[in-house]
Protein backbone atom coordinates (compact mmCIF):
# COMPACT_ATOMS: atom_id res chain seq x y z
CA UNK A 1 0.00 0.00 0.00
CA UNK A 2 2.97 2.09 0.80
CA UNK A 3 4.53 2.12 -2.77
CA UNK A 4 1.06 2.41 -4.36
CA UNK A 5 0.79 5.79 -2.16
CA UNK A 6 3.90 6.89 -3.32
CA UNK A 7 3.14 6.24 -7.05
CA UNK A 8 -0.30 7.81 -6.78
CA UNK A 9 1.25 10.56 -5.25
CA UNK A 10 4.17 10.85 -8.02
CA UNK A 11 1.30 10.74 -10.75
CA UNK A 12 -0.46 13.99 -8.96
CA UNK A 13 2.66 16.02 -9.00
CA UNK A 14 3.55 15.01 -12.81
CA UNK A 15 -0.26 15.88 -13.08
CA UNK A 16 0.14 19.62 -11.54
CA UNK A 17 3.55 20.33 -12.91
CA UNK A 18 1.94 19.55 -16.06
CA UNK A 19 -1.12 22.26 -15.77
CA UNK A 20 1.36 24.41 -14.59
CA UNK A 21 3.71 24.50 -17.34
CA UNK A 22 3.06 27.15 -19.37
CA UNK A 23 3.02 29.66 -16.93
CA UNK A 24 6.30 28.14 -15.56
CA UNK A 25 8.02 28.52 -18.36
CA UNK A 26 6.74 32.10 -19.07
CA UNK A 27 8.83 33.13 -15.15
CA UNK A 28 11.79 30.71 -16.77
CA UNK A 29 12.01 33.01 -19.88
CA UNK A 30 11.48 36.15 -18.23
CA UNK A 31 14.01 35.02 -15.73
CA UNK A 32 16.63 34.15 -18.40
CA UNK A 33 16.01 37.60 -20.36
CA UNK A 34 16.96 39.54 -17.38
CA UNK A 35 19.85 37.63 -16.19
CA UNK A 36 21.24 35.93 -19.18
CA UNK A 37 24.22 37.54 -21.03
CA UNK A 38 24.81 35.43 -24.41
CA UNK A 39 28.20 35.04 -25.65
CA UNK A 40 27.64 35.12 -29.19
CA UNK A 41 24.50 37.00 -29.68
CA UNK A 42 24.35 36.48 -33.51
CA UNK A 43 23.23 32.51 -33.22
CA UNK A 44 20.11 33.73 -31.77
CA UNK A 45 18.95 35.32 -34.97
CA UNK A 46 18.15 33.32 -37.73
CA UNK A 47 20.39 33.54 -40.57
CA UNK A 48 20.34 31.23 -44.20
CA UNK A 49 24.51 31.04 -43.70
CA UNK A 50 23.90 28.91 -40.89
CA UNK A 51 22.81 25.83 -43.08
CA UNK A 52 24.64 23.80 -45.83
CA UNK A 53 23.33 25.03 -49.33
CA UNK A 54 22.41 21.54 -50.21
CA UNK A 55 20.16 21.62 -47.31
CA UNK A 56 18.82 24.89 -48.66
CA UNK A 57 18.21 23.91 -52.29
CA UNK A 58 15.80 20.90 -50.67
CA UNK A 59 13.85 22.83 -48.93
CA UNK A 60 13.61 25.57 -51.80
CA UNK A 61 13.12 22.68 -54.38
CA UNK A 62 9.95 21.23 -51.27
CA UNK A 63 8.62 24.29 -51.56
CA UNK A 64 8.67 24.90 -55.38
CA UNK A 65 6.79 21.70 -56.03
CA UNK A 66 8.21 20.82 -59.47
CA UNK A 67 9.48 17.43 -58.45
CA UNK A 68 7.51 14.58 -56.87
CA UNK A 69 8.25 12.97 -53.58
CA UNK A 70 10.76 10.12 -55.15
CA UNK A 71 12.46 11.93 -56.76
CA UNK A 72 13.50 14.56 -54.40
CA UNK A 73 14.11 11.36 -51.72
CA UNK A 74 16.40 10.27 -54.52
CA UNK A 75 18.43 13.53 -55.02
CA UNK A 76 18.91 14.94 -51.53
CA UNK A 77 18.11 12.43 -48.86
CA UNK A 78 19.83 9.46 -47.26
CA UNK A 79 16.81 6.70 -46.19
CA UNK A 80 17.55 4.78 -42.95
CA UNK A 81 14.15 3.16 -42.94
CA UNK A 82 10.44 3.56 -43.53
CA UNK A 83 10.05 7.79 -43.53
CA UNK A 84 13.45 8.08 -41.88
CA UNK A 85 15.56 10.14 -43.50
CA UNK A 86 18.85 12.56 -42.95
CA UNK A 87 20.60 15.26 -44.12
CA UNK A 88 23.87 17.43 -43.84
CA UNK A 89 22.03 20.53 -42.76
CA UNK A 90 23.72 22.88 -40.17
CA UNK A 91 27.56 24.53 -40.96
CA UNK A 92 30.50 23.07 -38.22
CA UNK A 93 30.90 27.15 -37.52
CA UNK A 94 26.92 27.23 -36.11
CA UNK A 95 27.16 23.80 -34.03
CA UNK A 96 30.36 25.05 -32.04
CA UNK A 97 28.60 28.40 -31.28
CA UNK A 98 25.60 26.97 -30.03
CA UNK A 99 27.55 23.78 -28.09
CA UNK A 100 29.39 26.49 -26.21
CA UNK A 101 25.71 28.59 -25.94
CA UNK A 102 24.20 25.64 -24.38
CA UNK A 103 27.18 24.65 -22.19
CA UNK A 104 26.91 28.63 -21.22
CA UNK A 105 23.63 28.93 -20.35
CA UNK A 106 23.47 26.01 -18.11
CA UNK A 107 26.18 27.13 -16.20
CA UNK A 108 24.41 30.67 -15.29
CA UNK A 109 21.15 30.01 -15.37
CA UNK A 110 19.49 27.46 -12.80
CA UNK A 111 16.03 28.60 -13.12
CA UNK A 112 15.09 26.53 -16.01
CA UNK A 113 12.42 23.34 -17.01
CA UNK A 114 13.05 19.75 -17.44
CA UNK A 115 12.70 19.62 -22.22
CA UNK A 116 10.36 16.48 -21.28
CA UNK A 117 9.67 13.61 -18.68
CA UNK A 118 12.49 11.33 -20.09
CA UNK A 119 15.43 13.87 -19.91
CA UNK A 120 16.99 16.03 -17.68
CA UNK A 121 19.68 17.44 -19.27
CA UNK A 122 17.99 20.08 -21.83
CA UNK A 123 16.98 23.10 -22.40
CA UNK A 124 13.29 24.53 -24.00
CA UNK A 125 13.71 26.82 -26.66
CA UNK A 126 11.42 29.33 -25.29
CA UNK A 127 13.81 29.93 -21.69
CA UNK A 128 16.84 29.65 -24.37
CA UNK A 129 16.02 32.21 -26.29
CA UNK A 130 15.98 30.71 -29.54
CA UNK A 131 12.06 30.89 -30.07
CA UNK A 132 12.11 33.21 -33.05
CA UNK A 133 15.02 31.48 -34.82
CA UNK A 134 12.71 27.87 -34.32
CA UNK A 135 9.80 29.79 -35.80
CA UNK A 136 11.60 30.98 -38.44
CA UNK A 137 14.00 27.78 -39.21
CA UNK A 138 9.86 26.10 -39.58
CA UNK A 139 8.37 28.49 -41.07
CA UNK A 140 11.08 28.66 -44.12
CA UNK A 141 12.88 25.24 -44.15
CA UNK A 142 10.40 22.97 -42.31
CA UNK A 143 7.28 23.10 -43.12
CA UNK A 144 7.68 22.72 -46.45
CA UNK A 145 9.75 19.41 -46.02
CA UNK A 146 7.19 18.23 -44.12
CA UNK A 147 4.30 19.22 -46.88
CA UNK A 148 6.07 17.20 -49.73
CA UNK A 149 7.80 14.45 -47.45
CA UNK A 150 4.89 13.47 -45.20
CA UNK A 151 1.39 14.90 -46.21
CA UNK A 152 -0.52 12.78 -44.12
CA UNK A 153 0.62 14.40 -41.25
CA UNK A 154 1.05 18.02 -41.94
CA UNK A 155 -2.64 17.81 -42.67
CA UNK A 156 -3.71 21.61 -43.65
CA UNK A 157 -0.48 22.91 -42.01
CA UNK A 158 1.94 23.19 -39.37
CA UNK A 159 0.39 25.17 -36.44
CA UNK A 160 2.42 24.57 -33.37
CA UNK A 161 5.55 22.95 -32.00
CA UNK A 162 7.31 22.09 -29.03
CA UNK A 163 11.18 22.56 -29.80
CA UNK A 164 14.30 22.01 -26.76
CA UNK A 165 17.91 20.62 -26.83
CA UNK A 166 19.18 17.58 -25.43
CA UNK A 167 22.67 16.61 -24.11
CA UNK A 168 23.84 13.38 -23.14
CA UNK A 169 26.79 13.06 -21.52
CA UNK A 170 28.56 10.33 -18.86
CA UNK A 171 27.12 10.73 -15.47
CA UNK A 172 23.93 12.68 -17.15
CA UNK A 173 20.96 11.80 -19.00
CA UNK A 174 22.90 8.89 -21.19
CA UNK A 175 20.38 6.77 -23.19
CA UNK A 176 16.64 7.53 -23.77
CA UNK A 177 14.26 4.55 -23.41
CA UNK A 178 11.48 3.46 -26.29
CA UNK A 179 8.90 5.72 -27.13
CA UNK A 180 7.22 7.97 -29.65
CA UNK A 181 7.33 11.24 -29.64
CA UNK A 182 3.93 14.23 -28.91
CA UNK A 183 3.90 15.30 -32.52
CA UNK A 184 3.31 14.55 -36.17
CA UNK A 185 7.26 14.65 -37.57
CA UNK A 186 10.45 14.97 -35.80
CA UNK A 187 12.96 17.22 -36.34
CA UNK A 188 16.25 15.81 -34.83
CA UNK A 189 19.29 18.45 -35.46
CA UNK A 190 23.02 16.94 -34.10
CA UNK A 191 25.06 19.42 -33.12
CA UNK A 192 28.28 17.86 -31.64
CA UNK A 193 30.52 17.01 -29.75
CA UNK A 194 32.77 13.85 -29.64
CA UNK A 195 30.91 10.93 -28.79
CA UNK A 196 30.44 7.73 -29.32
CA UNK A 197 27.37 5.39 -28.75
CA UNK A 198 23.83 6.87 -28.42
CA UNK A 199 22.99 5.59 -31.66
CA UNK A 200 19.09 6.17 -32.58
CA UNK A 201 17.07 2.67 -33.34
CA UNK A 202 13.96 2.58 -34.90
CA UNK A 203 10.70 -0.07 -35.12
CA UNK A 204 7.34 0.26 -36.65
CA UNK A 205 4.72 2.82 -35.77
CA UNK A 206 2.68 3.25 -32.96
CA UNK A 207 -0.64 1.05 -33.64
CA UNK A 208 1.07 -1.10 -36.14
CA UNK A 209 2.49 -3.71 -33.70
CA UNK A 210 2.03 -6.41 -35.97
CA UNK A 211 4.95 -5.54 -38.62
CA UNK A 212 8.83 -6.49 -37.64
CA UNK A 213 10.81 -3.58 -38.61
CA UNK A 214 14.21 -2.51 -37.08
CA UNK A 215 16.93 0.01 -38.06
CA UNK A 216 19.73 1.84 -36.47
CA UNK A 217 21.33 5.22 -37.23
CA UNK A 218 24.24 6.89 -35.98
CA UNK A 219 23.73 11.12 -35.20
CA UNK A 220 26.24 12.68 -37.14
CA UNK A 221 27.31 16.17 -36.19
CA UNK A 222 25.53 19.24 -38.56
CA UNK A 223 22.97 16.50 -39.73
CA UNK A 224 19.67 16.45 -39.24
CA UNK A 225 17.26 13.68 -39.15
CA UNK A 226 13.54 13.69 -39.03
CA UNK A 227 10.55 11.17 -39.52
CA UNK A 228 7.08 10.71 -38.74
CA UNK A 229 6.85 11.20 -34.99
CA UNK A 230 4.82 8.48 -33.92
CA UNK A 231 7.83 5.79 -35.10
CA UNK A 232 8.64 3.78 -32.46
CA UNK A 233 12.43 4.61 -31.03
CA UNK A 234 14.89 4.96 -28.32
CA UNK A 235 18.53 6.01 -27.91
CA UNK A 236 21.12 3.44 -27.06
CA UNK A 237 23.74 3.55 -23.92
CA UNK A 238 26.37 6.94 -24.44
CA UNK A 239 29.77 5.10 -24.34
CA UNK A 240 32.08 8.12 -24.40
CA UNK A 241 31.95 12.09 -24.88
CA UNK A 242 28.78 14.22 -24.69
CA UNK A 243 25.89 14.77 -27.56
CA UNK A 244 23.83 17.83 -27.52
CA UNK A 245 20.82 17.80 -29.97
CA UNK A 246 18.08 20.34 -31.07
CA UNK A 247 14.77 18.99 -31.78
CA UNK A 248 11.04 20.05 -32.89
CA UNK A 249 8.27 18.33 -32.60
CA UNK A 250 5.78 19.88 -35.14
CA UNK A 251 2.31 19.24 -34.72
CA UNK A 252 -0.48 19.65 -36.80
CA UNK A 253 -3.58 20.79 -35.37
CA UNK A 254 -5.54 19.68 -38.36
CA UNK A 255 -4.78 16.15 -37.49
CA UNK A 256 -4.28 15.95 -33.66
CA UNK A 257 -7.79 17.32 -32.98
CA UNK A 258 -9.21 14.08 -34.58
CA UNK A 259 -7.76 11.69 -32.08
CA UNK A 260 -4.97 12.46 -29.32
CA UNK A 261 -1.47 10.57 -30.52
CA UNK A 262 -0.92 9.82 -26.93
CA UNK A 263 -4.16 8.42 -25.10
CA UNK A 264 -5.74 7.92 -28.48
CA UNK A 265 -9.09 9.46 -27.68
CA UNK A 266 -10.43 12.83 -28.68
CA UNK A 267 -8.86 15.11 -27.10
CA UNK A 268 -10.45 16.98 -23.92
CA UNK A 269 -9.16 20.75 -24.03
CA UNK A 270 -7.52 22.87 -21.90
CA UNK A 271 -6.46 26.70 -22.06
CA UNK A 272 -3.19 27.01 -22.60
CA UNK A 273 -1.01 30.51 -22.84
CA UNK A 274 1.00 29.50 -25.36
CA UNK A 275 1.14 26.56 -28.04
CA UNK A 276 0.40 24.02 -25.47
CA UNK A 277 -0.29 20.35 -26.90
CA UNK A 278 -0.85 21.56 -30.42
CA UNK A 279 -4.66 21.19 -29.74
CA UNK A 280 -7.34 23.82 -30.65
CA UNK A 281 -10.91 24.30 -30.63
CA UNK A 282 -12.81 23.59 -33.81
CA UNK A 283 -14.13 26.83 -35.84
């Protein structure tokens, strides 16, 4: 009775913490504004330079709509499995920079959330400071990867997103157990350092238990990979060195308000101050 009190107990607090999350991270980012000097100032703003061209021309040639899905998989994308896919996308210049940005801020500032329930070691763009650049980097590049790659789930658009780093490092946060992720694609940026281990592994999608599908992929530094969100996947054990990682979860409210991904019901609202769940009540 003892441990079911405790876990009862451990469910309310993840229950509050939850309802009050918004409004925590609004003090977080107000916080950080006010007592956060950034070394390098320039990484906050989103700039073009800061990507490989090739990464670039796909998104321009997404957005164009003059070839069909193949054959822009063909030309620009490496395919580790079912909708998984990566690119060389972000310049070795930009990944230092924000490494050491990261590394900076979580050395001054204390006063920040958990990115989810499975890491720790993290940081949400919003208390960062790199909420406009995420907007922008989806608004321009994103999206329209997402409209051509996987229409099913950008539905009428891409309305909302959560978006946070993630570092894994010896005597931190060091593998990431099997899930699937709050969203309708996955945006997974690598942005350093040395490591090695933490490779990503894949199986089917949630709801399709019945197919046997496995693949691995290793996180290359400056390479993004991204798939449909609701593919099955975990991180393997961090041998040596430290990752860091920026991901968005973009979410579609188009097709979330038909059925929540995670309890798989409609979905029961609540207010929210800012982008919340992605959810939003029918016009």
């Amino acid at each position: 009775m003892e441990d079911r009190g405790k876990v009862l107990d451990s469910v309310k607090s993840e229950v509050q913490r939850r309802l009050n999350l918004d409004e925590t991270i609004a003090k977080n980012t107000e916080h950080a504004k006010k007592n956060y000097q950034p070394l390098q100032p320039q990484i906050f703003s989103y700039k073009r330079d800061w990507f490989e061209p090739k990464f670039l021309e796909f998104a321009q040639v997404c957005d164009d709509g003059l070839l069909n899905q193949s054959q822009i998989i063909q030309r620009y994308l490496d395919t580790i499995g079912t909708e998984i896919y990566t690119i060389k996308a972000l310049k070795p210049d930009f990944c230092a920079k924000m490494v050491r940005e990261l590394d900076n801020f979580n050395d001054n500032i204390l006063q920040r959330s958990r990115p989810n329930t499975m890491n720790s070691s993290g940081l949400i763009v919003e208390e960062f400071g790199l909420l406009d650049f995420v907007n922008q980097m989806i608004s321009e590049l994103l999206a329209p990867i997402s409209k051509i790659l996987f229409p099913e789930w950008y539905g009428s658009g891409i309305d909302s997103h959560k978006s946070f780093s993630l570092m894994y490092a010896l005597g931190k946060d060091t593998e990431l157990a099997y899930h699937y992720d709050n969203a309708e694609i996955t945006f997974n940026f690598c942005l350093g350092n040395t490591f090695s281990g933490a490779e990503v592994y894949f199986t089917h999608m949630t709801g399709e238990e019945d197919k046997q599908e496995y693949w691995e992929a290793d996180h290359v530094p400056g390479v993004v990979m991204f798939h449909r969100a609701r593919h099955l996947h975990g991180t393997l054990p961090l041998l040596s060195g430290s990752r860091y990682n920026l991901l968005t979860w973009l979410r579609s409210s188009s097709v979330r308000n038909k059925l929540c991904p995670m309890c798989k019901s409609p979905p029961k609202l609540i207010p929210s101050l800012h982008m919340g769940d992605g959810f939003t009540v029918p016009s």
